[in-house]
PDB file of N, CA and C in Angstrom:
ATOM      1  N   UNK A   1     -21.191 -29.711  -4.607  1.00  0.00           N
ATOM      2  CA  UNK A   1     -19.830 -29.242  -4.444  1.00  0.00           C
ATOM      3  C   UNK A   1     -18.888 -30.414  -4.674  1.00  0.00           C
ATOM      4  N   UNK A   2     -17.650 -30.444  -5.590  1.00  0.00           N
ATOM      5  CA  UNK A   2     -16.749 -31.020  -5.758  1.00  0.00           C
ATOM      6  C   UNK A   2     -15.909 -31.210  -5.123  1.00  0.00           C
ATOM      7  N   UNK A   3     -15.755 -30.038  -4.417  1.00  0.00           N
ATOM      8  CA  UNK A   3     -14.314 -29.541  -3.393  1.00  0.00           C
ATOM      9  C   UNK A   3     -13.876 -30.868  -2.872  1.00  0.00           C
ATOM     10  N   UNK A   4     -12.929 -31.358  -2.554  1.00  0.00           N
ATOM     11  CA  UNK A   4     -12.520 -32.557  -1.857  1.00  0.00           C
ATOM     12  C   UNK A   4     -12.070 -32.386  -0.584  1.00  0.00           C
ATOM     13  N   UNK A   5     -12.526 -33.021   0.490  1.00  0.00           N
ATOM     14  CA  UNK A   5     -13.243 -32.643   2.065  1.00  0.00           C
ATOM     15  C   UNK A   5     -11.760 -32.063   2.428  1.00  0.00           C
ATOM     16  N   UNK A   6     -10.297 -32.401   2.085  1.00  0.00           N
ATOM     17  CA  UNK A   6      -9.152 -31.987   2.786  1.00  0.00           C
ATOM     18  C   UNK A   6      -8.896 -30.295   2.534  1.00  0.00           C
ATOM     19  N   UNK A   7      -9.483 -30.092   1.022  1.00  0.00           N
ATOM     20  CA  UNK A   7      -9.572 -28.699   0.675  1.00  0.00           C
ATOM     21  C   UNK A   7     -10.243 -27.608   1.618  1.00  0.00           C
ATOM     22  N   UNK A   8     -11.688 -28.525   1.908  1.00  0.00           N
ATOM     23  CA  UNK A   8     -12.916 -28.034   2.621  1.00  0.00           C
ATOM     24  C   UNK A   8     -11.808 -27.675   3.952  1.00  0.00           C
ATOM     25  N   UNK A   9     -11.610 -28.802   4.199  1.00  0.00           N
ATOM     26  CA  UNK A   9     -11.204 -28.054   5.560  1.00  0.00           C
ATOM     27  C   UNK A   9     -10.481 -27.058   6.133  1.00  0.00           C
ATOM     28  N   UNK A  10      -9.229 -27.024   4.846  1.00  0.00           N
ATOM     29  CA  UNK A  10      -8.702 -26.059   4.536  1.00  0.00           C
ATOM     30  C   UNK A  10      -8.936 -24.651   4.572  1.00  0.00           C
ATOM     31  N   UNK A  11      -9.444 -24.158   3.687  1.00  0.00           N
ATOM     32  CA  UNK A  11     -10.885 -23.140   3.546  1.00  0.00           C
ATOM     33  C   UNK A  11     -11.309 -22.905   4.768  1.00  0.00           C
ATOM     34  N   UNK A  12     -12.140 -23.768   5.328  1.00  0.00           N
ATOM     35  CA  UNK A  12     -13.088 -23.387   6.590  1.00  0.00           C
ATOM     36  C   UNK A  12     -12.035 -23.222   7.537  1.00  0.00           C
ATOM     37  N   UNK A  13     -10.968 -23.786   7.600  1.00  0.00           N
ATOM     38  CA  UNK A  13      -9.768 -23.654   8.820  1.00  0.00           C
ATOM     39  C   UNK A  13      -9.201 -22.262   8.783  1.00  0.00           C
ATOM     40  N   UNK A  14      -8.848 -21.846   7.515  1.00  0.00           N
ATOM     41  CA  UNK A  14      -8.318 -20.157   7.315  1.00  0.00           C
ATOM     42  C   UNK A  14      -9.402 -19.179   7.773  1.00  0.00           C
ATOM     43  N   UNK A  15     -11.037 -19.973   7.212  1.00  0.00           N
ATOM     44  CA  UNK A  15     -11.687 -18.652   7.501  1.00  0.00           C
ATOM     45  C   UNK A  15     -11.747 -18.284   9.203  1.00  0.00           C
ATOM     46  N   UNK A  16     -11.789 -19.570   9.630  1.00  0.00           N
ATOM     47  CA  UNK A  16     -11.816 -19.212  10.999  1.00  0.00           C
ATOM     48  C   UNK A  16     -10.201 -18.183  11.497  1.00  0.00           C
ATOM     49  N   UNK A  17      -9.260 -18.429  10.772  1.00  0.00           N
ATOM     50  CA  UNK A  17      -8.149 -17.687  10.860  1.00  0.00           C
ATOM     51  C   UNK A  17      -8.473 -16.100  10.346  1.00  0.00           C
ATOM     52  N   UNK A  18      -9.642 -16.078   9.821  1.00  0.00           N
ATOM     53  CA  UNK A  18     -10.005 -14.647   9.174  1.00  0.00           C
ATOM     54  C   UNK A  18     -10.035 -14.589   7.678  1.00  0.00           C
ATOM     55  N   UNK A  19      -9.403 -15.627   6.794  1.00  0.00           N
ATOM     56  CA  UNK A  19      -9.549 -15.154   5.483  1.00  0.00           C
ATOM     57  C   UNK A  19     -10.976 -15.031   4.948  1.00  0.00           C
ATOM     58  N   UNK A  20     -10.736 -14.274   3.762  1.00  0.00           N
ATOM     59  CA  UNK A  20     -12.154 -13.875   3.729  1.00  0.00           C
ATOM     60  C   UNK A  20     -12.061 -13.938   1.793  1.00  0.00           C
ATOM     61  N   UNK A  21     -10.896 -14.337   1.448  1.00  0.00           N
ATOM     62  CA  UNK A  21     -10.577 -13.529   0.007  1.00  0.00           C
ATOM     63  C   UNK A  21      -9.456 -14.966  -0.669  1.00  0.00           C
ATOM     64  N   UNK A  22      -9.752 -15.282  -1.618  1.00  0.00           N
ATOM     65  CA  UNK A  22      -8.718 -16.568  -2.085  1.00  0.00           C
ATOM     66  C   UNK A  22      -7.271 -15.621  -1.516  1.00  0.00           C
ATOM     67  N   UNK A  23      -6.743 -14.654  -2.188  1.00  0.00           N
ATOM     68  CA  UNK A  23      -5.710 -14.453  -1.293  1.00  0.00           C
ATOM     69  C   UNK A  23      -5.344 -14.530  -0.277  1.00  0.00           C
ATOM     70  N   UNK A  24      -6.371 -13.826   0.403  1.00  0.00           N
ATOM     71  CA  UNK A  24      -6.016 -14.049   2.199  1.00  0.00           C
ATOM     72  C   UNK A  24      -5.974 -15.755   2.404  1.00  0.00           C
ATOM     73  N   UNK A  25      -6.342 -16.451   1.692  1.00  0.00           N
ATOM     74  CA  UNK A  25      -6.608 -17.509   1.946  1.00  0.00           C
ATOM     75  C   UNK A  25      -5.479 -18.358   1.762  1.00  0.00           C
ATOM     76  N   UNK A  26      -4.694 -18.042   0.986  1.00  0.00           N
ATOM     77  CA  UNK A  26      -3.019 -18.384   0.503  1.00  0.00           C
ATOM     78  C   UNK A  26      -2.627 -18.082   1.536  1.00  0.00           C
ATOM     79  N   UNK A  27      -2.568 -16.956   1.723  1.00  0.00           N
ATOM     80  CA  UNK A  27      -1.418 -16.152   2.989  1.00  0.00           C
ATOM     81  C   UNK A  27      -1.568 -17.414   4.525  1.00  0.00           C
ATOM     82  N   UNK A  28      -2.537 -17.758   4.679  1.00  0.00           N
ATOM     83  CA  UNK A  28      -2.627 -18.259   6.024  1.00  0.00           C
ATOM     84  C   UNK A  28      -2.670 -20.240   5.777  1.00  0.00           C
ATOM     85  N   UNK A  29      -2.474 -20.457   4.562  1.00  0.00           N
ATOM     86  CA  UNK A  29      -2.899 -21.825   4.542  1.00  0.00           C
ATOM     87  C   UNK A  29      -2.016 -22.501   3.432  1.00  0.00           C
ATOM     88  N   UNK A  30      -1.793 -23.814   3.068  1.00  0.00           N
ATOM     89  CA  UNK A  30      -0.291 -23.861   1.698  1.00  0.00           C
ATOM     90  C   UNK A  30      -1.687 -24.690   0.775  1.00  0.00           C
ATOM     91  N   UNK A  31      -2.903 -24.245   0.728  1.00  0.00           N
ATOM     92  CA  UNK A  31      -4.094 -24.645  -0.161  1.00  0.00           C
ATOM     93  C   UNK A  31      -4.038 -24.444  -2.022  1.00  0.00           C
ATOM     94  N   UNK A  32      -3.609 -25.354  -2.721  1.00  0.00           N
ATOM     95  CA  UNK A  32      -3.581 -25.315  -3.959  1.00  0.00           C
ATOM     96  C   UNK A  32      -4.898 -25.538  -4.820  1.00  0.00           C
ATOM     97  N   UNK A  33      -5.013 -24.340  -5.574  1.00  0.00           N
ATOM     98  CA  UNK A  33      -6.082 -24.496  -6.373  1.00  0.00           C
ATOM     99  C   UNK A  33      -6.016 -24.789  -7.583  1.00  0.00           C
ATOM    100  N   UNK A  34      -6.323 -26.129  -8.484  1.00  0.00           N
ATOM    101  CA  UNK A  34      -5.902 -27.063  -9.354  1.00  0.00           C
ATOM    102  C   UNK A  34      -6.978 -26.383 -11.151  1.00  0.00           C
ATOM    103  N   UNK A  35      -8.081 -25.219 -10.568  1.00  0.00           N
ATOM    104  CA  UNK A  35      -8.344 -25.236 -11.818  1.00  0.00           C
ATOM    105  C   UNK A  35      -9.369 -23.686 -12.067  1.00  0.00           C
ATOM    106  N   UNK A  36     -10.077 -23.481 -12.622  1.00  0.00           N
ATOM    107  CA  UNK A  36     -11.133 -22.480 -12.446  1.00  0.00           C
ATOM    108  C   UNK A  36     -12.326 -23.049 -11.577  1.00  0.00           C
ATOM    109  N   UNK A  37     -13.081 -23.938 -12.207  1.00  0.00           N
ATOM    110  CA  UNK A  37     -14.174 -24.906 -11.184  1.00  0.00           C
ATOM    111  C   UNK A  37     -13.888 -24.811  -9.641  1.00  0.00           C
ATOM    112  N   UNK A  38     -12.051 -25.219  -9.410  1.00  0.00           N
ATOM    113  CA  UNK A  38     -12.432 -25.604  -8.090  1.00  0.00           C
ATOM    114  C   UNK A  38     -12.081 -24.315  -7.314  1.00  0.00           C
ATOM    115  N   UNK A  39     -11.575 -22.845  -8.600  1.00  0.00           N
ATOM    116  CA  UNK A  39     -11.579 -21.550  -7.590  1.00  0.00           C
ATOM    117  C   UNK A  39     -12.918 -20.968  -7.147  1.00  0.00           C
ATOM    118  N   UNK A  40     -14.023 -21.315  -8.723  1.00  0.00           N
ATOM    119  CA  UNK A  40     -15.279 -20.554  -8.432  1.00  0.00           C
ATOM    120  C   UNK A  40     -15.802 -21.370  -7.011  1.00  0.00           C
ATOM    121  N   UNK A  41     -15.142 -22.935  -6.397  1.00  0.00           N
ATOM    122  CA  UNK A  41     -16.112 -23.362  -5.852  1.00  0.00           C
ATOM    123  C   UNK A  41     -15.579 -22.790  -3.904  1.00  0.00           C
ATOM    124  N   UNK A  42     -14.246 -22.678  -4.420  1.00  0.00           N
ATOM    125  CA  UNK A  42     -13.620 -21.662  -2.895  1.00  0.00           C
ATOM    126  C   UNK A  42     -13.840 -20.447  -2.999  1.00  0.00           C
ATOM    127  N   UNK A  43     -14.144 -19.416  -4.200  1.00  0.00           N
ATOM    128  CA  UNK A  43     -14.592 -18.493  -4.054  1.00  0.00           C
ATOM    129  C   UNK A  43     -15.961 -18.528  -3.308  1.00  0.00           C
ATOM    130  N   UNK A  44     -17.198 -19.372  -3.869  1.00  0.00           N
ATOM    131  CA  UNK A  44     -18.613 -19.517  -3.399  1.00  0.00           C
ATOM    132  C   UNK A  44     -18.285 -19.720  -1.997  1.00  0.00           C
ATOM    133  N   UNK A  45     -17.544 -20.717  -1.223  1.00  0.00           N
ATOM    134  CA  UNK A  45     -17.766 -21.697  -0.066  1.00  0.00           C
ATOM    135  C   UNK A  45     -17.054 -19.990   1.273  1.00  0.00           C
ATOM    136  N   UNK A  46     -15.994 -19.263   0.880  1.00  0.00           N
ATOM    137  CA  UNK A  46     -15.424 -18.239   1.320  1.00  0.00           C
ATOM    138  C   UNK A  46     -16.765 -17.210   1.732  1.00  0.00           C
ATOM    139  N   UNK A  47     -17.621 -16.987   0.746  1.00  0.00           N
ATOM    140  CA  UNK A  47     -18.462 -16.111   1.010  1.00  0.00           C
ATOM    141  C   UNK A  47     -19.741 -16.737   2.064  1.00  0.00           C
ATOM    142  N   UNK A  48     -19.616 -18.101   2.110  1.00  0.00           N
ATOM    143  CA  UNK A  48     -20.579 -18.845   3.225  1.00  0.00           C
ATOM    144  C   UNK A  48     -19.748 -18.664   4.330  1.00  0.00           C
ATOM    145  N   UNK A  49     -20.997 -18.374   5.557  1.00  0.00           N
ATOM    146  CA  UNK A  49     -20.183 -18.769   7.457  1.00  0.00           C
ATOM    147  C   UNK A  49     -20.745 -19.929   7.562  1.00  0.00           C
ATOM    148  N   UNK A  50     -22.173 -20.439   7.377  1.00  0.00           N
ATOM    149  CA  UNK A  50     -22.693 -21.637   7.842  1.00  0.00           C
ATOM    150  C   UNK A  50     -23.499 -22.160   6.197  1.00  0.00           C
ATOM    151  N   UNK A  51     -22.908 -23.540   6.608  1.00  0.00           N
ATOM    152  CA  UNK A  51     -23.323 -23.856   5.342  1.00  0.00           C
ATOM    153  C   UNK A  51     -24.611 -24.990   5.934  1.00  0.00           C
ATOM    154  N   UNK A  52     -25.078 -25.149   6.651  1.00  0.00           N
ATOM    155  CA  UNK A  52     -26.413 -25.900   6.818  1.00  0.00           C
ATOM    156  C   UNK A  52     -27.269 -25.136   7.349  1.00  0.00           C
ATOM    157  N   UNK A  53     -27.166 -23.603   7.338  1.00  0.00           N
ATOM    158  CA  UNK A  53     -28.381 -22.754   7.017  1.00  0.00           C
ATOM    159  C   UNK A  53     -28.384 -21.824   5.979  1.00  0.00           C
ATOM    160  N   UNK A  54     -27.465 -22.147   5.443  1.00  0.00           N
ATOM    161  CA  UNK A  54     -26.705 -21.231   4.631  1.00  0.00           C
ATOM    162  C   UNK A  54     -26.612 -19.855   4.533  1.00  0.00           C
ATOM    163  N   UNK A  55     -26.299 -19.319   5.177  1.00  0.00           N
ATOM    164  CA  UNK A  55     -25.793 -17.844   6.478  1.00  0.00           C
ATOM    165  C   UNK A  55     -24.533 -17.026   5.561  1.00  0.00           C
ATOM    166  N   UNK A  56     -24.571 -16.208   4.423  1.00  0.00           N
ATOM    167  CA  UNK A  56     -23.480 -15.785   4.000  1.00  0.00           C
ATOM    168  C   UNK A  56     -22.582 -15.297   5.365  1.00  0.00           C
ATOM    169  N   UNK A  57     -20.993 -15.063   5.077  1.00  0.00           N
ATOM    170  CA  UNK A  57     -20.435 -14.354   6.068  1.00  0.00           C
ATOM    171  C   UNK A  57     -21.073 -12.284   5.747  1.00  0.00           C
ATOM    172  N   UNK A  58     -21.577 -12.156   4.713  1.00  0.00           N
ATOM    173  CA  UNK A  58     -21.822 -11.087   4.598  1.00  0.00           C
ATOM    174  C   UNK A  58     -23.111 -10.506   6.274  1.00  0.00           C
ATOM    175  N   UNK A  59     -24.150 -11.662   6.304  1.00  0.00           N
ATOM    176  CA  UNK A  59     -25.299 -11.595   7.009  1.00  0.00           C
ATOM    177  C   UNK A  59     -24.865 -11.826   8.274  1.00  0.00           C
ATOM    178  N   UNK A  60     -23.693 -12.550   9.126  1.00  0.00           N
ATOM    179  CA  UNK A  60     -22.950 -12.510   9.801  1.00  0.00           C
ATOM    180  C   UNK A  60     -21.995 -11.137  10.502  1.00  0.00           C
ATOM    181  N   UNK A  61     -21.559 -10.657   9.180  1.00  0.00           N
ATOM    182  CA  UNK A  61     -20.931  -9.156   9.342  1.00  0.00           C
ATOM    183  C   UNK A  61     -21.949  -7.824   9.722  1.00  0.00           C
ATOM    184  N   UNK A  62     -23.039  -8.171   9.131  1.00  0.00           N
ATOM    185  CA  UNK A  62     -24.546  -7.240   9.460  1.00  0.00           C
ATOM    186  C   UNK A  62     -24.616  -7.882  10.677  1.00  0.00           C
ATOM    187  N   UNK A  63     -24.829  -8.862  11.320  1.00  0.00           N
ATOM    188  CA  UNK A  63     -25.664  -8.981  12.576  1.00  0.00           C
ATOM    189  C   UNK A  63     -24.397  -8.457  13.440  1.00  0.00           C
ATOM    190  N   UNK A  64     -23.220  -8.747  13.222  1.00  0.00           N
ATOM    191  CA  UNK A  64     -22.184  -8.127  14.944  1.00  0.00           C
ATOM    192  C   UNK A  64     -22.091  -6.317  14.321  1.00  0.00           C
ATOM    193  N   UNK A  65     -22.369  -6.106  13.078  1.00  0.00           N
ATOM    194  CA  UNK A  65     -22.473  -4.568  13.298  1.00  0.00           C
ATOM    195  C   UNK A  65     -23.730  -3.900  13.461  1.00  0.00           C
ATOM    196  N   UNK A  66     -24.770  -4.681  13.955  1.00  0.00           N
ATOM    197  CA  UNK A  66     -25.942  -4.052  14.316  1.00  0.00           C
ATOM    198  C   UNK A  66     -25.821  -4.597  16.124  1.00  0.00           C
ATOM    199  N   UNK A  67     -25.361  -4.744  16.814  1.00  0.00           N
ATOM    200  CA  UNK A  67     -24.952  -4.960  17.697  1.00  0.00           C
ATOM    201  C   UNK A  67     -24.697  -6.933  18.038  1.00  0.00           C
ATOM    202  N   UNK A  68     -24.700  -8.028  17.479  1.00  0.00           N
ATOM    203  CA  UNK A  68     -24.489  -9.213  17.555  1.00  0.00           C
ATOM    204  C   UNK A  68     -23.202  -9.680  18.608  1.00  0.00           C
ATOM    205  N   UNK A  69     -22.593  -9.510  19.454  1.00  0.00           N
ATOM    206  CA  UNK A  69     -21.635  -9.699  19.910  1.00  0.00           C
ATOM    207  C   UNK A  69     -21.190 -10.989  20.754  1.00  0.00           C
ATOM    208  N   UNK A  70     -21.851 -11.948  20.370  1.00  0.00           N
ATOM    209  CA  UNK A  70     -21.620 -13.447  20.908  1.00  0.00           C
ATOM    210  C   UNK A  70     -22.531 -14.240  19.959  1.00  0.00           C
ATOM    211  N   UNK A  71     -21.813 -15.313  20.319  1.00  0.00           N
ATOM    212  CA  UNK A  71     -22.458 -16.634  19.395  1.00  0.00           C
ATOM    213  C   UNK A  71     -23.846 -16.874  19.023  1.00  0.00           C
ATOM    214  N   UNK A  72     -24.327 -16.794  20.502  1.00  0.00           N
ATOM    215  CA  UNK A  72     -25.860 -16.860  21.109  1.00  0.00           C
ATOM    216  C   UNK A  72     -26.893 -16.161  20.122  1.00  0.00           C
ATOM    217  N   UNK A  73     -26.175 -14.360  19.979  1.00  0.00           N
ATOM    218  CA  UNK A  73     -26.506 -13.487  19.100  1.00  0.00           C
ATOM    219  C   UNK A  73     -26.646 -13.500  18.107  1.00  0.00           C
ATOM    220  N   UNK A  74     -25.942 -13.860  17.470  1.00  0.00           N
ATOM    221  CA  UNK A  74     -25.319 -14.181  15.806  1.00  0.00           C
ATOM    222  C   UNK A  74     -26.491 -15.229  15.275  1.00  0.00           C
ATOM    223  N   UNK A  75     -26.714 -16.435  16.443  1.00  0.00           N
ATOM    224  CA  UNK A  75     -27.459 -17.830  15.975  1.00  0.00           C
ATOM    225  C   UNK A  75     -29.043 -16.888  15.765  1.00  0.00           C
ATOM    226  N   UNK A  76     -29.060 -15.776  16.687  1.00  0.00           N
ATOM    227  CA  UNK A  76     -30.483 -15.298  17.113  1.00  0.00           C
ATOM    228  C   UNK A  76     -30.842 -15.161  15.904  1.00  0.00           C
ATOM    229  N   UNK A  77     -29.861 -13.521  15.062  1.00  0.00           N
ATOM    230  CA  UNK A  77     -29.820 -12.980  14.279  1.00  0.00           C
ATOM    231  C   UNK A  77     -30.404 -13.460  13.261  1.00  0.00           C
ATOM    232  N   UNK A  78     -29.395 -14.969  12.593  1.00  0.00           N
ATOM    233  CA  UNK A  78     -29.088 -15.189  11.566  1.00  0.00           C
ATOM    234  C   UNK A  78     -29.264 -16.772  11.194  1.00  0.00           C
ATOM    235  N   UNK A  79     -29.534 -17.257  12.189  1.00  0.00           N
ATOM    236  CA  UNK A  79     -29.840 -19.259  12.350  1.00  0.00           C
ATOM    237  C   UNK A  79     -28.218 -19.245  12.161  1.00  0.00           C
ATOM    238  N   UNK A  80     -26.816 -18.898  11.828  1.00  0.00           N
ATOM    239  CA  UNK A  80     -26.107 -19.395  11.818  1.00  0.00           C
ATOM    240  C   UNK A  80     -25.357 -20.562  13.020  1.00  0.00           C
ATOM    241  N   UNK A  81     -24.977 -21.627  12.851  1.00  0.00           N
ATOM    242  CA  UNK A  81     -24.479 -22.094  14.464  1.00  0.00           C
ATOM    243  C   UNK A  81     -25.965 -23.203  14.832  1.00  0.00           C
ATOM    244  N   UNK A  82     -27.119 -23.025  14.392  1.00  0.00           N
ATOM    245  CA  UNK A  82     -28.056 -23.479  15.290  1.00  0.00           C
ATOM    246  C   UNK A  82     -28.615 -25.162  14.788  1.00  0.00           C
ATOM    247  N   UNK A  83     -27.551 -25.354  13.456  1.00  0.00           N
ATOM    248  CA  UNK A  83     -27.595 -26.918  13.073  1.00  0.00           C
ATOM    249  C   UNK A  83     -26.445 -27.804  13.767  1.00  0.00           C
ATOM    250  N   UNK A  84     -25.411 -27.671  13.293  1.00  0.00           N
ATOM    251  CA  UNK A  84     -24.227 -28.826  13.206  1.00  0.00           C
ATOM    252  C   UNK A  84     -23.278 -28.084  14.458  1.00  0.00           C
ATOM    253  N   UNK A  85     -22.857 -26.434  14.285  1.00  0.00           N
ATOM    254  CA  UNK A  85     -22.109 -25.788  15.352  1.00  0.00           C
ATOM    255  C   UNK A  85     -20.753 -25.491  14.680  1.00  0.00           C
ATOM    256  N   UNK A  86     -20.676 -26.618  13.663  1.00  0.00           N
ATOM    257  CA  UNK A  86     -19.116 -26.579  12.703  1.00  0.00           C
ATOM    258  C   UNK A  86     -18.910 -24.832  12.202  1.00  0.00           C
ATOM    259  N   UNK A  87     -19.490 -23.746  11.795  1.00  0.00           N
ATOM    260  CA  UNK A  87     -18.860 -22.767  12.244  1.00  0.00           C
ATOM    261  C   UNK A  87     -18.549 -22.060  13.127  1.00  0.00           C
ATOM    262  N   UNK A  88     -19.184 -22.122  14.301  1.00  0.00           N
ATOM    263  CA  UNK A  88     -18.432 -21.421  15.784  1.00  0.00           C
ATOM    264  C   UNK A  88     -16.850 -20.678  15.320  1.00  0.00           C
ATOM    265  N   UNK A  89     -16.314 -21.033  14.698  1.00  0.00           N
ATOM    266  CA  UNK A  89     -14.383 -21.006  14.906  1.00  0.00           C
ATOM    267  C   UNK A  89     -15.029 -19.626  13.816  1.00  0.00           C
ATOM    268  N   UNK A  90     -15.603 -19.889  12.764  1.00  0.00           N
ATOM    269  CA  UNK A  90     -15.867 -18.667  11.901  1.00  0.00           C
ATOM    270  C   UNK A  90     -16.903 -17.909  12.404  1.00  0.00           C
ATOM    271  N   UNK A  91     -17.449 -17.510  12.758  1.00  0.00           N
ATOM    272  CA  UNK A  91     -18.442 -16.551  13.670  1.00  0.00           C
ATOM    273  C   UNK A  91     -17.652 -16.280  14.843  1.00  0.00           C
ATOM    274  N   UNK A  92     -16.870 -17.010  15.518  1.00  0.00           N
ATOM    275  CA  UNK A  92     -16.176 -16.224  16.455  1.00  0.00           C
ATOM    276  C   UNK A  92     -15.267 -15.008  15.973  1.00  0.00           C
ATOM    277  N   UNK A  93     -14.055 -15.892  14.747  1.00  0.00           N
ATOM    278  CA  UNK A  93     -13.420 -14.742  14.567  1.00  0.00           C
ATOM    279  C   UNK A  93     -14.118 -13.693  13.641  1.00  0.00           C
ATOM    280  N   UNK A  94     -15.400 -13.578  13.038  1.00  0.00           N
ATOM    281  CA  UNK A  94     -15.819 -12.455  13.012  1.00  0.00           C
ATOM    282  C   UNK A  94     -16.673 -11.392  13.887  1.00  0.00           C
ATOM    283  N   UNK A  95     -16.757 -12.080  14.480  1.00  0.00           N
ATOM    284  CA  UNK A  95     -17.108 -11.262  16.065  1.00  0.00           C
ATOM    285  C   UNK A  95     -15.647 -10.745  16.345  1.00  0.00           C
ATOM    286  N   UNK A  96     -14.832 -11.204  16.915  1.00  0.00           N
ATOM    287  CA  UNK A  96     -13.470 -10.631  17.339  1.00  0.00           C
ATOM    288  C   UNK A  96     -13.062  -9.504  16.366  1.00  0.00           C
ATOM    289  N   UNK A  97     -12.898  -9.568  14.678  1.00  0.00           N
ATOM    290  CA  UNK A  97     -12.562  -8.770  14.267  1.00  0.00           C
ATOM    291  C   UNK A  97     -13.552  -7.692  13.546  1.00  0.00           C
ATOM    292  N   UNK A  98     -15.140  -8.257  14.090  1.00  0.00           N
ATOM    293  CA  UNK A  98     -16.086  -7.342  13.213  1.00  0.00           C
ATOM    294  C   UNK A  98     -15.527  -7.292  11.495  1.00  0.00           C
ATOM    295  N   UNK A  99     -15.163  -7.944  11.200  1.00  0.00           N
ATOM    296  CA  UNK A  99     -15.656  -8.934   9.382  1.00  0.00           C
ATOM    297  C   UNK A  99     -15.396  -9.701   9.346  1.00  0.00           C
TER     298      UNK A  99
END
């Protein structure tokens, strides 16, 4: 990944705000995207919750709608959460909003 870590954080900071979509991702953040490369690479990183088990948010959205409803759950589910912890903020708010 190219992304440059201030971007990264960016990204991971909205998703925890809920974005889920480069748009939504505008709406909540002033994140400029400088080319195609570095959209395909926020498009890819958007569709990850944990990136050191690499846990789409899709497999995330399956575990709190098969009943997952806390962190604990989610890690059970899915290993997400059970390396570094750096998504907690994104697994929470998809627990809160179920996507």
């Amino acid at each position: 990944m190219n992304l440059a870590m201030d971007k990264y954080r960016q990204v991971r900071m909205a998703q925890a705000q809920g974005a889920r979509t480069v748009e939504e991702l505008k709406k909540v953040s002033d994140i400029v995207i400088e080319n195609e490369e570095e959209l395909a690479e926020v498009e890819a990183l958007l569709k990850n919750a944990c990136k050191c088990k690499k846990v789409s948010i899709e497999d995330v959205v399956t575990a709190v709608k098969n009943g997952a409803d806390t962190i604990e759950k989610v890690a059970e589910a899915t290993k997400a959460t059970a390396a570094c912890g750096r998504c907690k903020g994104i697994i929470t708010n998809i627990i809160e909003n179920k996507r």
